[in-house]
C-alpha atoms as a PDB file:
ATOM      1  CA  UNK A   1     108.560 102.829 146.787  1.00  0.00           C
ATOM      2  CA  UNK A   2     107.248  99.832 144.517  1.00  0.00           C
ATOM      3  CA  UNK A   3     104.125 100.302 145.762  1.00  0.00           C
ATOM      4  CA  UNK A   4     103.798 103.571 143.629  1.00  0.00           C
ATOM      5  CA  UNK A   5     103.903 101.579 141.021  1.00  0.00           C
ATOM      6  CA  UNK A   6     100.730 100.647 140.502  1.00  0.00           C
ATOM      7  CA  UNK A   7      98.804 103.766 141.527  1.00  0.00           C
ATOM      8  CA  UNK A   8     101.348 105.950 139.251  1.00  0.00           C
ATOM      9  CA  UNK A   9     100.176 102.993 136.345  1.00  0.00           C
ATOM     10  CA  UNK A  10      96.430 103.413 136.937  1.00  0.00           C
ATOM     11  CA  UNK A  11      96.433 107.635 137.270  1.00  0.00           C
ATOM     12  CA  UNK A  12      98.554 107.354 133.570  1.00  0.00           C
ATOM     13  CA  UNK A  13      96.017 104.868 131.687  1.00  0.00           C
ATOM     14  CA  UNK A  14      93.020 107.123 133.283  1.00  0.00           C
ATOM     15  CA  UNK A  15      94.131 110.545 133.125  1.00  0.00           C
ATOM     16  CA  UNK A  16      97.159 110.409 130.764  1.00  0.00           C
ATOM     17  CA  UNK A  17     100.467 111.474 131.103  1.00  0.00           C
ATOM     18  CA  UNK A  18     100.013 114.726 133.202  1.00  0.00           C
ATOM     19  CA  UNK A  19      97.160 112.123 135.340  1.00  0.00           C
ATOM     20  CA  UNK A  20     100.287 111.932 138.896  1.00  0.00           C
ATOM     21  CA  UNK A  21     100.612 115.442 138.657  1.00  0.00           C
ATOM     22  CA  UNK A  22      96.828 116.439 138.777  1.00  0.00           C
ATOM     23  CA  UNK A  23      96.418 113.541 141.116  1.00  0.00           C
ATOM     24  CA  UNK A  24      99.251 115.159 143.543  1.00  0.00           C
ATOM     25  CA  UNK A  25      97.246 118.922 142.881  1.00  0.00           C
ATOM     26  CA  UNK A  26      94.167 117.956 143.757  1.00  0.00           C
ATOM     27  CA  UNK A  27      95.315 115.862 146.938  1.00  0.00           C
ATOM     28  CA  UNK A  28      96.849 119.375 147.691  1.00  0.00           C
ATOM     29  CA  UNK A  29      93.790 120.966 147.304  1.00  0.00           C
ATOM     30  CA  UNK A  30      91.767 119.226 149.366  1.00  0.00           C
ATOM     31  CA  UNK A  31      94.196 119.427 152.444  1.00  0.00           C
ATOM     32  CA  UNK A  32      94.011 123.052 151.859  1.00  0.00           C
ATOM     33  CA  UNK A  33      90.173 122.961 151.436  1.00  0.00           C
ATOM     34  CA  UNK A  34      89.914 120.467 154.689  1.00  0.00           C
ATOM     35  CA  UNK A  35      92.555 122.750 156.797  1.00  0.00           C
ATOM     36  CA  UNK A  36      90.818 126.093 156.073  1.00  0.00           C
ATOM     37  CA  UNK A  37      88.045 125.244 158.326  1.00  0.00           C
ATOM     38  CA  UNK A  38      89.528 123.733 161.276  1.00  0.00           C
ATOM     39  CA  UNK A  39      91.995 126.691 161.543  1.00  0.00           C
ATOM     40  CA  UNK A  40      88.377 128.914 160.908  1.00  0.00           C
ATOM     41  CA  UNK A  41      86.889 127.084 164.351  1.00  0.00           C
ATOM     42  CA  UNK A  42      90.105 127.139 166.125  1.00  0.00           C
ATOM     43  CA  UNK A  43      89.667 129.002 169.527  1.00  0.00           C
ATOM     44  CA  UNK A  44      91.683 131.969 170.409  1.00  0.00           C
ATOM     45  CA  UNK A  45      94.490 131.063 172.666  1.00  0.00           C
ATOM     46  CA  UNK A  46      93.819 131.884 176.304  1.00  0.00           C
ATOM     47  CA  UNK A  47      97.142 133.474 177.413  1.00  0.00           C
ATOM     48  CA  UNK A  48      97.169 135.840 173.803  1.00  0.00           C
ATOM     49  CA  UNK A  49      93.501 137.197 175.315  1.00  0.00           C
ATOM     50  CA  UNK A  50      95.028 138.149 178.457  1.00  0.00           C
ATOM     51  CA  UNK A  51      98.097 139.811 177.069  1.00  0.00           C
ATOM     52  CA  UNK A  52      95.738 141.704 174.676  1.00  0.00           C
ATOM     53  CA  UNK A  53      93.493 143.103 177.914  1.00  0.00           C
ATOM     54  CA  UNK A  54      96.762 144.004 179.359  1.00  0.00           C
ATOM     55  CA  UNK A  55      98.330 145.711 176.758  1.00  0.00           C
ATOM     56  CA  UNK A  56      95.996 149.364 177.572  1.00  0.00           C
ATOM     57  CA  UNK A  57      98.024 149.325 180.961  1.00  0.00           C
ATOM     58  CA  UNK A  58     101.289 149.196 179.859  1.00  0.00           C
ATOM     59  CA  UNK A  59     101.582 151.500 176.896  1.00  0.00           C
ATOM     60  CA  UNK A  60     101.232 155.212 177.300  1.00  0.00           C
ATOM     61  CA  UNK A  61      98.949 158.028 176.125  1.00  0.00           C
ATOM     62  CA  UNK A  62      95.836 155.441 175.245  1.00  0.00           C
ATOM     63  CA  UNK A  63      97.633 154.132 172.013  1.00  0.00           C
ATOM     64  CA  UNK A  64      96.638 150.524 172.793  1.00  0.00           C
ATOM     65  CA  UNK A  65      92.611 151.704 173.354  1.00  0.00           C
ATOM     66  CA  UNK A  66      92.987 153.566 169.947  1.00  0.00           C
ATOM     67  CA  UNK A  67      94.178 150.477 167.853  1.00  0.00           C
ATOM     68  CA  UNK A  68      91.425 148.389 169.580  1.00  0.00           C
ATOM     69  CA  UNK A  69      89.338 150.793 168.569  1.00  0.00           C
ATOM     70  CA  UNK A  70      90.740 150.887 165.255  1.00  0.00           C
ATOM     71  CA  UNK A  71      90.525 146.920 164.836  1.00  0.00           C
ATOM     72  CA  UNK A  72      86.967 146.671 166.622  1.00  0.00           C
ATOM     73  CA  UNK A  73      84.369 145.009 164.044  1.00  0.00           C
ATOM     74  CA  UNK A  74      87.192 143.246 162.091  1.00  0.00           C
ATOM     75  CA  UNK A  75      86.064 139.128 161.429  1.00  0.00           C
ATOM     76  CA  UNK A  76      88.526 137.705 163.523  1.00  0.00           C
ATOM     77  CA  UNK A  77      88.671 134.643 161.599  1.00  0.00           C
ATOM     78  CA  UNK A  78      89.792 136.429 158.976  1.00  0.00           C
ATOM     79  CA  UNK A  79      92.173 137.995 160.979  1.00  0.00           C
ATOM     80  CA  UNK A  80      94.082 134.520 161.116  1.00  0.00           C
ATOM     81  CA  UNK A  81      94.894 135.041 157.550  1.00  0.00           C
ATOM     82  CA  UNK A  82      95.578 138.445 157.344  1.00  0.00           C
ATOM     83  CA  UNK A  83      98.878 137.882 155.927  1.00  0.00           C
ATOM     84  CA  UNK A  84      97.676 135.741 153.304  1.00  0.00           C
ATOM     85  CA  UNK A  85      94.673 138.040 151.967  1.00  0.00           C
ATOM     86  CA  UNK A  86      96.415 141.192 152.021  1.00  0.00           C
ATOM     87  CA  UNK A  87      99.042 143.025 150.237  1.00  0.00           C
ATOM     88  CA  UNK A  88     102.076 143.351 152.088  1.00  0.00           C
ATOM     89  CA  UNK A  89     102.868 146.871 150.189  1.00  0.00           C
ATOM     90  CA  UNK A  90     101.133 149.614 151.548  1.00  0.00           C
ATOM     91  CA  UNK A  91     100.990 151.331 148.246  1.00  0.00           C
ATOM     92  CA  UNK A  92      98.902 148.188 146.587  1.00  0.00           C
ATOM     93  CA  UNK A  93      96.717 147.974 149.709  1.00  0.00           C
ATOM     94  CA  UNK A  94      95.517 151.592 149.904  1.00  0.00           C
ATOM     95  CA  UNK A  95      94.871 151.445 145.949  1.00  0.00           C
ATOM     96  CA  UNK A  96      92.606 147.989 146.611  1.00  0.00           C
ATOM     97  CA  UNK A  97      91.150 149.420 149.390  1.00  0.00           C
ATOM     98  CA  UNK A  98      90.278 152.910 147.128  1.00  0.00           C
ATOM     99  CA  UNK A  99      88.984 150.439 144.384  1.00  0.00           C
ATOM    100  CA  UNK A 100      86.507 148.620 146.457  1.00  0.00           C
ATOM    101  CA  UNK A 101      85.811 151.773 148.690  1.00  0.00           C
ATOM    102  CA  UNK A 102      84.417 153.264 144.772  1.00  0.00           C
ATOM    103  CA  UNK A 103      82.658 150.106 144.403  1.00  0.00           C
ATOM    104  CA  UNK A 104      80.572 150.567 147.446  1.00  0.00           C
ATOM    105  CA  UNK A 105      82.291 148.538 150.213  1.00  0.00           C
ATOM    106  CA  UNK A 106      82.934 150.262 152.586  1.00  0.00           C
ATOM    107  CA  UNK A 107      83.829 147.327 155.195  1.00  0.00           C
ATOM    108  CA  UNK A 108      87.065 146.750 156.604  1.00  0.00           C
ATOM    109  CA  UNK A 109      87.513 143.572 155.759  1.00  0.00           C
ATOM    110  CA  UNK A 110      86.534 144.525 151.796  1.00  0.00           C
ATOM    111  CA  UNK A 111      90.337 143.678 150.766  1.00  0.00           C
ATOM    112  CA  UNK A 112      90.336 140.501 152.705  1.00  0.00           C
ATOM    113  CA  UNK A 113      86.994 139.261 151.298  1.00  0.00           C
ATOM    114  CA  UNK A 114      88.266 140.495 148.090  1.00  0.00           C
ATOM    115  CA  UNK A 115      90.885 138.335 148.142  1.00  0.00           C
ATOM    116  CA  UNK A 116      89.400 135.441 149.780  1.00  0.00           C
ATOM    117  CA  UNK A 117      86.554 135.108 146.952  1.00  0.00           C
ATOM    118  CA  UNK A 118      89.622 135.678 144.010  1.00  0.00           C
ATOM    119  CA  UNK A 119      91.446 132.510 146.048  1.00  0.00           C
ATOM    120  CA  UNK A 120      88.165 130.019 146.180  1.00  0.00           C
ATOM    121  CA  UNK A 121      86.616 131.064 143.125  1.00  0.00           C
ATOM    122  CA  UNK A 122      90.295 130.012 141.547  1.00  0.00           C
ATOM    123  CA  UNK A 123      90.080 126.658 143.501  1.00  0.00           C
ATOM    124  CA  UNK A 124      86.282 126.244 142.216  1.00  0.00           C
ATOM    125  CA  UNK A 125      87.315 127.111 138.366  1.00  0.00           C
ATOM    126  CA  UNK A 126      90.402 124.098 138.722  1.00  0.00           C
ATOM    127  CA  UNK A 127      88.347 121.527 140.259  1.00  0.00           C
ATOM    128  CA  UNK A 128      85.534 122.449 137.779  1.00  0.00           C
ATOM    129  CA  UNK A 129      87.956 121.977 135.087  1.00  0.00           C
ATOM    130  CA  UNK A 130      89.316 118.626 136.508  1.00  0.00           C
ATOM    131  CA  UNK A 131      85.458 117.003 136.587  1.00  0.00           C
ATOM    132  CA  UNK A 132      84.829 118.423 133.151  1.00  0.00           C
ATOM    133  CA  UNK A 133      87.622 117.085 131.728  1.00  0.00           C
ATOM    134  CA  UNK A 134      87.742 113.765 133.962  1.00  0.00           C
ATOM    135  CA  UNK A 135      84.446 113.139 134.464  1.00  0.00           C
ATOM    136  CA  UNK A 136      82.518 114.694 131.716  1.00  0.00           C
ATOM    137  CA  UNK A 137      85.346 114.251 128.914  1.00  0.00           C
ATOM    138  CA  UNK A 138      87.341 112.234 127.989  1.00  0.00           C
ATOM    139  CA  UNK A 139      90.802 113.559 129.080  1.00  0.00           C
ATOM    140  CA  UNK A 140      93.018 110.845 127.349  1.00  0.00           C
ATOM    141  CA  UNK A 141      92.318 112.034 123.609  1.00  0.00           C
ATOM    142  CA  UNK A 142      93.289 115.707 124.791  1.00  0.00           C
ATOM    143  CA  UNK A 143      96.906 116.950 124.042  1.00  0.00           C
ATOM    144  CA  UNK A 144      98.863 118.443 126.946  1.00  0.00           C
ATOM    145  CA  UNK A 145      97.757 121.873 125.499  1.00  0.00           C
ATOM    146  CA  UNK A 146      94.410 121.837 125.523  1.00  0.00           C
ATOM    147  CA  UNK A 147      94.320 119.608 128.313  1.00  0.00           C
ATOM    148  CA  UNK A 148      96.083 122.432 130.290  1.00  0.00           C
ATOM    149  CA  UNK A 149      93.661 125.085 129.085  1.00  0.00           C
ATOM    150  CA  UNK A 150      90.568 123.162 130.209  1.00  0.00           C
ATOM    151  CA  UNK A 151      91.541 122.658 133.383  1.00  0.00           C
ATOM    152  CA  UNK A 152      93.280 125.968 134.261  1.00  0.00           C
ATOM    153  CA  UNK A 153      90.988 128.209 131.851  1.00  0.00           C
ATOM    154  CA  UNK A 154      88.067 127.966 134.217  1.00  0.00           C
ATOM    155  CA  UNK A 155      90.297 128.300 137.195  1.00  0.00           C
ATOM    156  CA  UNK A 156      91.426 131.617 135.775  1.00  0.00           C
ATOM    157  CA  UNK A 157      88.402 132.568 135.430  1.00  0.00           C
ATOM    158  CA  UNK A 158      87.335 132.133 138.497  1.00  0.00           C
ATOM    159  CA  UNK A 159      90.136 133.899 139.717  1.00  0.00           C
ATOM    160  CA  UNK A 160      89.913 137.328 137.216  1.00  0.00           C
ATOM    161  CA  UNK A 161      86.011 137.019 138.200  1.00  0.00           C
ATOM    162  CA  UNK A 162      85.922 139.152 141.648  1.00  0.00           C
ATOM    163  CA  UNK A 163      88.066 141.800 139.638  1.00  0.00           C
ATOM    164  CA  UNK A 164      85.664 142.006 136.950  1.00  0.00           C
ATOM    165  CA  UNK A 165      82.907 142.443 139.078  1.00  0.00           C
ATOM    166  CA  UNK A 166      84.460 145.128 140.802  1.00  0.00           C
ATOM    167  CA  UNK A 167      84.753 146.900 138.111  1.00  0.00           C
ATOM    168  CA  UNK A 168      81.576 146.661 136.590  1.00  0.00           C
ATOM    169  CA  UNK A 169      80.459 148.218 139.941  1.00  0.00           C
ATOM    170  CA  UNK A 170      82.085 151.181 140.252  1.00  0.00           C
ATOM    171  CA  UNK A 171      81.354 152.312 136.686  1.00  0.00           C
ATOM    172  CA  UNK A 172      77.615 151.502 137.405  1.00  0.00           C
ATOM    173  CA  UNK A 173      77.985 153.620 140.702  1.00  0.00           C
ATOM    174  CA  UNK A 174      79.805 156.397 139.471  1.00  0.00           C
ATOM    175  CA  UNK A 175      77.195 156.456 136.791  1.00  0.00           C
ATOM    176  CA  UNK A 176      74.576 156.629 139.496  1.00  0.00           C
ATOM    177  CA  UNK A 177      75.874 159.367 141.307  1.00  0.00           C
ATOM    178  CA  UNK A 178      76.508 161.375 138.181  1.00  0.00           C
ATOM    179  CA  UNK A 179      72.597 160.917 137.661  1.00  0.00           C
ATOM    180  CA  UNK A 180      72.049 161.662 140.814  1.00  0.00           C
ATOM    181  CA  UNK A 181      74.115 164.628 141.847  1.00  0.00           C
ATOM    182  CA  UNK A 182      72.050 167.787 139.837  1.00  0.00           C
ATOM    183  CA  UNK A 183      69.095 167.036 141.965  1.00  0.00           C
ATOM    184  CA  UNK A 184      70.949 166.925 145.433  1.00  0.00           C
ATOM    185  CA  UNK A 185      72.343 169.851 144.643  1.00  0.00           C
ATOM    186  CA  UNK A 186      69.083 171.717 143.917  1.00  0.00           C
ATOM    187  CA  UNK A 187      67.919 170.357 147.109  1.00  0.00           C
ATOM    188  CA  UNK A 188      71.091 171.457 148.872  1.00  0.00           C
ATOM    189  CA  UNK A 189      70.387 174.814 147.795  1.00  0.00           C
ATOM    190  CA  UNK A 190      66.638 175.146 148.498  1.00  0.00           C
ATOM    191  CA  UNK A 191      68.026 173.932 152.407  1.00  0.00           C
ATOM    192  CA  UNK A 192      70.866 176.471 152.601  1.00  0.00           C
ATOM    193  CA  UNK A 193      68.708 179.223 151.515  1.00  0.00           C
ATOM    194  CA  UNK A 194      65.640 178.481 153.901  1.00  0.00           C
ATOM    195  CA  UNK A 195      68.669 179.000 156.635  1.00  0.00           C
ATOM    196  CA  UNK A 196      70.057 175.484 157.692  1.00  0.00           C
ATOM    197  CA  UNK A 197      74.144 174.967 157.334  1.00  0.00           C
ATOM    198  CA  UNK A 198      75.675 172.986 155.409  1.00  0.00           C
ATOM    199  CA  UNK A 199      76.368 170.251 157.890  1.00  0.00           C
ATOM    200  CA  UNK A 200      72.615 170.163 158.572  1.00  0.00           C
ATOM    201  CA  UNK A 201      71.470 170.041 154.558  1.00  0.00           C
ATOM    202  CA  UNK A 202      73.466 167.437 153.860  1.00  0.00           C
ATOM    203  CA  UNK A 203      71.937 165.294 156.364  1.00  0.00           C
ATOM    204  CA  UNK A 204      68.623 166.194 155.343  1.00  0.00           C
ATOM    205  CA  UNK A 205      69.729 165.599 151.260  1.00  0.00           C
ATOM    206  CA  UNK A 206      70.994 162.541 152.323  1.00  0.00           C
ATOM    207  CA  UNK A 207      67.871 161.287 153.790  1.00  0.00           C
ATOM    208  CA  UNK A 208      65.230 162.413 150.979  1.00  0.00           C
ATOM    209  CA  UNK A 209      67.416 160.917 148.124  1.00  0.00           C
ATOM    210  CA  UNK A 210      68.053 157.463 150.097  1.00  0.00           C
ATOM    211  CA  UNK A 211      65.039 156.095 148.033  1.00  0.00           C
ATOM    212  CA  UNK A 212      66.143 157.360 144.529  1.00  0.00           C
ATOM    213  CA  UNK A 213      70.346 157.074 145.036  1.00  0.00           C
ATOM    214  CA  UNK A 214      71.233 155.015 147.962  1.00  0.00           C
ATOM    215  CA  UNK A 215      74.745 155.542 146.678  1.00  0.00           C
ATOM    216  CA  UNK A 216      75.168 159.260 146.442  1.00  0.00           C
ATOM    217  CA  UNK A 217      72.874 159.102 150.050  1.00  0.00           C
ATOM    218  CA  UNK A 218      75.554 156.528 151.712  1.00  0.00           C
ATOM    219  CA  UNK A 219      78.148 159.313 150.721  1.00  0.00           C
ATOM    220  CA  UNK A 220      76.755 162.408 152.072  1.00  0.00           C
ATOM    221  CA  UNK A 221      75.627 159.819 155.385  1.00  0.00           C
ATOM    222  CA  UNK A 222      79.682 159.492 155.409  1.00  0.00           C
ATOM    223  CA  UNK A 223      80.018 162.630 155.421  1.00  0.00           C
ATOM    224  CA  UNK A 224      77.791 164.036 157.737  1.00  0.00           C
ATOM    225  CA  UNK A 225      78.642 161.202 160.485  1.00  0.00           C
ATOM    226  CA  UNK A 226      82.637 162.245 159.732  1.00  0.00           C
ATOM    227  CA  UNK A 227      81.706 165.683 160.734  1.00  0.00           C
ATOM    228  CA  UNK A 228      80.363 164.857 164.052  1.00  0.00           C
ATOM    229  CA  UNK A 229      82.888 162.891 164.547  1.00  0.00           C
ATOM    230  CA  UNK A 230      85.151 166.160 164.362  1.00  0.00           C
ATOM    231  CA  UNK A 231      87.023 165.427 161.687  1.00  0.00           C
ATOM    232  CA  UNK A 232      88.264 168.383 159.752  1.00  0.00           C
ATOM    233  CA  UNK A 233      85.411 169.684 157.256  1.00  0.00           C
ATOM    234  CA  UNK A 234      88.199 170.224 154.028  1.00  0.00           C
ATOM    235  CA  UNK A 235      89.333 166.939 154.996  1.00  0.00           C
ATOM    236  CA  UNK A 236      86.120 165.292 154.748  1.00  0.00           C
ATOM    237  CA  UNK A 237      84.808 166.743 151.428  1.00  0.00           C
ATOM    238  CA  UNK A 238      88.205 165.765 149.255  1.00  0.00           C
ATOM    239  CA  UNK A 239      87.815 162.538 150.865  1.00  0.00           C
ATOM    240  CA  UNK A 240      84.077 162.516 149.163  1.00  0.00           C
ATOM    241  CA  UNK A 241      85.896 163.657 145.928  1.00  0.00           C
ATOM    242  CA  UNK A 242      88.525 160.544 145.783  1.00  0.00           C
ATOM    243  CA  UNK A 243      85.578 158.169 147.198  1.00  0.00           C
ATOM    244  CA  UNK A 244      83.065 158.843 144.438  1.00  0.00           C
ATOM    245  CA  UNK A 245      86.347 159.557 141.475  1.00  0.00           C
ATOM    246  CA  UNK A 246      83.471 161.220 139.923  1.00  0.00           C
ATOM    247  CA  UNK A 247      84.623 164.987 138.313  1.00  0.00           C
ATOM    248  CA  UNK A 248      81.382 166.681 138.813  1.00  0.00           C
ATOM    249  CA  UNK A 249      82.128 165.739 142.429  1.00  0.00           C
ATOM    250  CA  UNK A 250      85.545 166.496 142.780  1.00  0.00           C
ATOM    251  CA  UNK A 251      84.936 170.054 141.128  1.00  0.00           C
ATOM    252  CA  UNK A 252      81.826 170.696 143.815  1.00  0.00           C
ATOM    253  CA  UNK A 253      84.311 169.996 146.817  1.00  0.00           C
ATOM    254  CA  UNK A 254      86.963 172.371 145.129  1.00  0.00           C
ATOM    255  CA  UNK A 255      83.693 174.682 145.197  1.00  0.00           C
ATOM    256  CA  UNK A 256      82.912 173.863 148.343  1.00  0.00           C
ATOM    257  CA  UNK A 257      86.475 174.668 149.898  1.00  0.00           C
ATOM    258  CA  UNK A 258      87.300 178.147 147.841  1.00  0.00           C
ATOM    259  CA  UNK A 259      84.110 179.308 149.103  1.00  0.00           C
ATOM    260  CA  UNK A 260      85.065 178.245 153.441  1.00  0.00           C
ATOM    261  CA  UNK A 261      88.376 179.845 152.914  1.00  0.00           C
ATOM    262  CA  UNK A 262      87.591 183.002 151.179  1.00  0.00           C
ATOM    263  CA  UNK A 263      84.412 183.344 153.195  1.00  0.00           C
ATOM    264  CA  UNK A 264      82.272 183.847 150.464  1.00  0.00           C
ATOM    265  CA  UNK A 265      78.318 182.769 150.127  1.00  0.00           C
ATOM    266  CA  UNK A 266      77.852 179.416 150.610  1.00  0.00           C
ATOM    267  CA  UNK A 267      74.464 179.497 149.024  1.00  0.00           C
ATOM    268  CA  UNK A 268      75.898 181.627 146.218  1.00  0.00           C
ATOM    269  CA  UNK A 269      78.701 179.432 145.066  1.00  0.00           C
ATOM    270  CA  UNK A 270      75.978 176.546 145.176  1.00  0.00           C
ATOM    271  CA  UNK A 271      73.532 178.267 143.143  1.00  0.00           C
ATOM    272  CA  UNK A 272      76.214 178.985 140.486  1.00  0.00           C
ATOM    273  CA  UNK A 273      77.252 174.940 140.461  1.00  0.00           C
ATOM    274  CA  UNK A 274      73.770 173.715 140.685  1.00  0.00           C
ATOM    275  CA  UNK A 275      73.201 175.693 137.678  1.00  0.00           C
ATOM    276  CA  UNK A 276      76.034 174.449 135.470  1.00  0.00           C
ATOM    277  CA  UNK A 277      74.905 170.672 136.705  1.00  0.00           C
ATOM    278  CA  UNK A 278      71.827 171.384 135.145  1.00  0.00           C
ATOM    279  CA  UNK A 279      73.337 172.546 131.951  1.00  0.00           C
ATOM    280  CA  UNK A 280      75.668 169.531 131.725  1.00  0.00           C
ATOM    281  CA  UNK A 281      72.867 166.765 132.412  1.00  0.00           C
ATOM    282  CA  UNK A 282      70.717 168.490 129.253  1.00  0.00           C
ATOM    283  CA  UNK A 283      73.859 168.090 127.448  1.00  0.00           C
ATOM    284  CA  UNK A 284      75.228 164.778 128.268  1.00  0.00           C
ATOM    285  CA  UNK A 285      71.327 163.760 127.312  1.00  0.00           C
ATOM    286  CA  UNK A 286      71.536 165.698 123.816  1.00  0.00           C
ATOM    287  CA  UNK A 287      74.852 163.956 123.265  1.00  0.00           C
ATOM    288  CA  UNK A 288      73.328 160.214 123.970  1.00  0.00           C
ATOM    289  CA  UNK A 289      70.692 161.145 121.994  1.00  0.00           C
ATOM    290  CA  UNK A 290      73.348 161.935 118.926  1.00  0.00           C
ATOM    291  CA  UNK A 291      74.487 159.010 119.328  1.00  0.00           C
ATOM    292  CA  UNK A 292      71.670 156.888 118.914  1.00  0.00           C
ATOM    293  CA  UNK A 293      71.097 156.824 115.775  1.00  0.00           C
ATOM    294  CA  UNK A 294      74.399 155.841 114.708  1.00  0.00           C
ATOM    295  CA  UNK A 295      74.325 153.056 117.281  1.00  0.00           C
ATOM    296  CA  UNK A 296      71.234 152.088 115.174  1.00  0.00           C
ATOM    297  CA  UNK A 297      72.709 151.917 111.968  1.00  0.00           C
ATOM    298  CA  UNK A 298      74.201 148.890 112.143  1.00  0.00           C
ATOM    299  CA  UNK A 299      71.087 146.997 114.225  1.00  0.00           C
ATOM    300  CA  UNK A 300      68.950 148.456 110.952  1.00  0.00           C
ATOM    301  CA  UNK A 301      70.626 147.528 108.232  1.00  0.00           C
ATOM    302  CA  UNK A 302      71.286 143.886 109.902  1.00  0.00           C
ATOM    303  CA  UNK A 303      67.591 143.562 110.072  1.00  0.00           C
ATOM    304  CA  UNK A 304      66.494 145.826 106.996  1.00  0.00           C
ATOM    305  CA  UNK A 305      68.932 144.708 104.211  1.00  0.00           C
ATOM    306  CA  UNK A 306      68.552 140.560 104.266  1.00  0.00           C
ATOM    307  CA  UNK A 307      64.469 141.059 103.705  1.00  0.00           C
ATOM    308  CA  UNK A 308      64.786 143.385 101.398  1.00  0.00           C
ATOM    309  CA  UNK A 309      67.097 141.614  99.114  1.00  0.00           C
ATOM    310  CA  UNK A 310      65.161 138.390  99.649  1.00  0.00           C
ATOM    311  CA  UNK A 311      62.207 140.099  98.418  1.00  0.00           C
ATOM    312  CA  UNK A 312      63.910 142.123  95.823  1.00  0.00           C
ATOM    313  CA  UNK A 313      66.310 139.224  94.300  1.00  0.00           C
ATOM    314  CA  UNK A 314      64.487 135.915  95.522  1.00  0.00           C
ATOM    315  CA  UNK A 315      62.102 136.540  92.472  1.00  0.00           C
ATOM    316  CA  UNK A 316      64.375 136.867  89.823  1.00  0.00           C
ATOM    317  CA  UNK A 317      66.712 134.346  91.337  1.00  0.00           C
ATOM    318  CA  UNK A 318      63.628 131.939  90.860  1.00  0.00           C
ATOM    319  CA  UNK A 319      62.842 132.699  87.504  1.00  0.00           C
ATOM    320  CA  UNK A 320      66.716 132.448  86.468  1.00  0.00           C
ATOM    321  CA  UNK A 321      66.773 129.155  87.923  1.00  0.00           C
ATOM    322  CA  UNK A 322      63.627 128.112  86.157  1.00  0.00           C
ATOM    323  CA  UNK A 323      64.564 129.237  82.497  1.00  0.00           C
ATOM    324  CA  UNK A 324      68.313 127.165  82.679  1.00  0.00           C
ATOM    325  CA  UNK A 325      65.983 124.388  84.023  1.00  0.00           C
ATOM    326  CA  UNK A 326      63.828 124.956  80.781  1.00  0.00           C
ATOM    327  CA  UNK A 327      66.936 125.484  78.653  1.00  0.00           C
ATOM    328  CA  UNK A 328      68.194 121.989  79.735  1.00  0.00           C
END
């Protein structure tokens, strides 16, 4: 082990102290980086394809065709490192899965790309901090603190980064579907009361507001496709509600449901709800319009006050300063 030496000698005058130990994690790194895509281009085993075509013929009542089924448009290469990219509680996973579902992503592999991004944006952050540091910096006159904090800040960042922007999304898209939800239901109305059901005015709300709220359009599209599908129509709408986490929506599929079971007028209970949509978009405007101007209080007297008292006290500041100069 004496030839160690040397190298363990050069990292320490170059990198300081800590300089083996980065040495060994980026080494790491890079078999991890350099392994990633030979396992990615790796081809499926042969004997594991036939025992997959065979499984339909041994297992009873077409359980095998339903989870092929189930799995079909998966990225098999992700597959590979399903155990790796996704929660091993169930709990967790369904509440990832409802987080990016809100978001918009409505994929199957969301959580595993989730995941994936939060693991090489992390990688990308440390190696960015080891260059800046190392290559930009210079590491030696660092102390172990702030030498830690440069180089795993950014991979921290990197890491928190996917979460952030996850989050950022679904409050822009539940904000666009609260915009957007009044006007489908006036449309939804005007279709139900020229005669269509409510399976076919949902497809036809869905369509005309694509252009103006894709999102609110990609959830009644849901919809309407799970209904053909068969799947139960109470089932389908609270499944809307928990998608979009919006409360105007959750309250028009609790609507929606009183009215199926208690047989009541469809077009009725949506003319009552459409109306009270109405009411709260004029007041959620009159309320952001309250609150303007005391958001502007602050941005005006930042950008009032300074002129004023340089135009106000800059004169008799000058002559002040000109009589002690006299006085002298």
């Amino acid at each position: 082990m004496e030839f160690l030496s040397p190298i363990n000698d050069f990292l320490t005058e170059q990198m300081g102290p800590l300089g083996p130990l980065i040495a060994v994690g980026l080494l790491g790194v890079f078999m991890v980086l350099l392994t990633i895509p030979m396992l990615l281009k790796q081809p499926e085993d042969p004997l594991k394809k036939l025992k997959r075509s065979m499984e339909p013929e041994k297992k009873s009542g077409g359980r095998a065709k339903k989870e092929r089924l189930r799995q079909a448009g998966r990225n098999e290469q992700l597959q590979k490192f399903a155990t790796f990219l996704e929660p091993k509680d169930a709990e967790e996973l369904s509440a990832v899965q409802l987080k990016l579902r809100q978001a918009g992503y409505q994929s199957k592999d969301a959580v595993r790309f989730f995941h994936f991004a939060q693991f090489a944006l992390g990688i990308i952050g440390l190696i960015a901090g080891v260059i800046y540091v190392y290559g930009l910096g210079d590491g030696q006159q660092l102390g172990t603190q702030k030498l830690m904090m440069y180089v795993i800040g950014p991979g921290a960042a990197g890491y928190m980064l996917p979460k952030y922007w996850v989050t950022r999304r679904v409050e822009s898209r539940k904000e666009a579907i609260t915009q957007g939800f009044p006007d489908a239901l006036d449309m939804m109305l005007v279709c139900v009361e020229a005669g269509q059901s409510l399976d076919q005015s949902i497809v036809r709300v869905a369509r005309e507001i694509r252009t103006s709220f894709p999102d609110l359009a990609d959830e009644f599209d849901v919809i309407a496709y799970e209904m053909k599908a068969g799947k139960d129509k109470d089932k389908v709408l609270r499944d809307m509600g928990v998608r979009c986490g919006v409360q105007d929506v959750s309250s028009f599929v609790t609507v929606l449901i009183q009215s199926t079971t208690f047989g009541t007028s469809i077009a009725d209970a949506l003319r009552v709800y459409a109306s009270e949509m109405r009411d709260k978009r004029v007041m959620r405007a009159e309320e952001a319009a309250n609150k303007l101007p005391t958001k502007m209080t602050l941005a005006t007297m930042m950008l009032t006050v300074p002129p004023l008292l340089v135009i106000l006290v800059g004169p008799s500041a000058n002559g002040i300063s000109k009589l002690g100069k006299m006085g002298e």
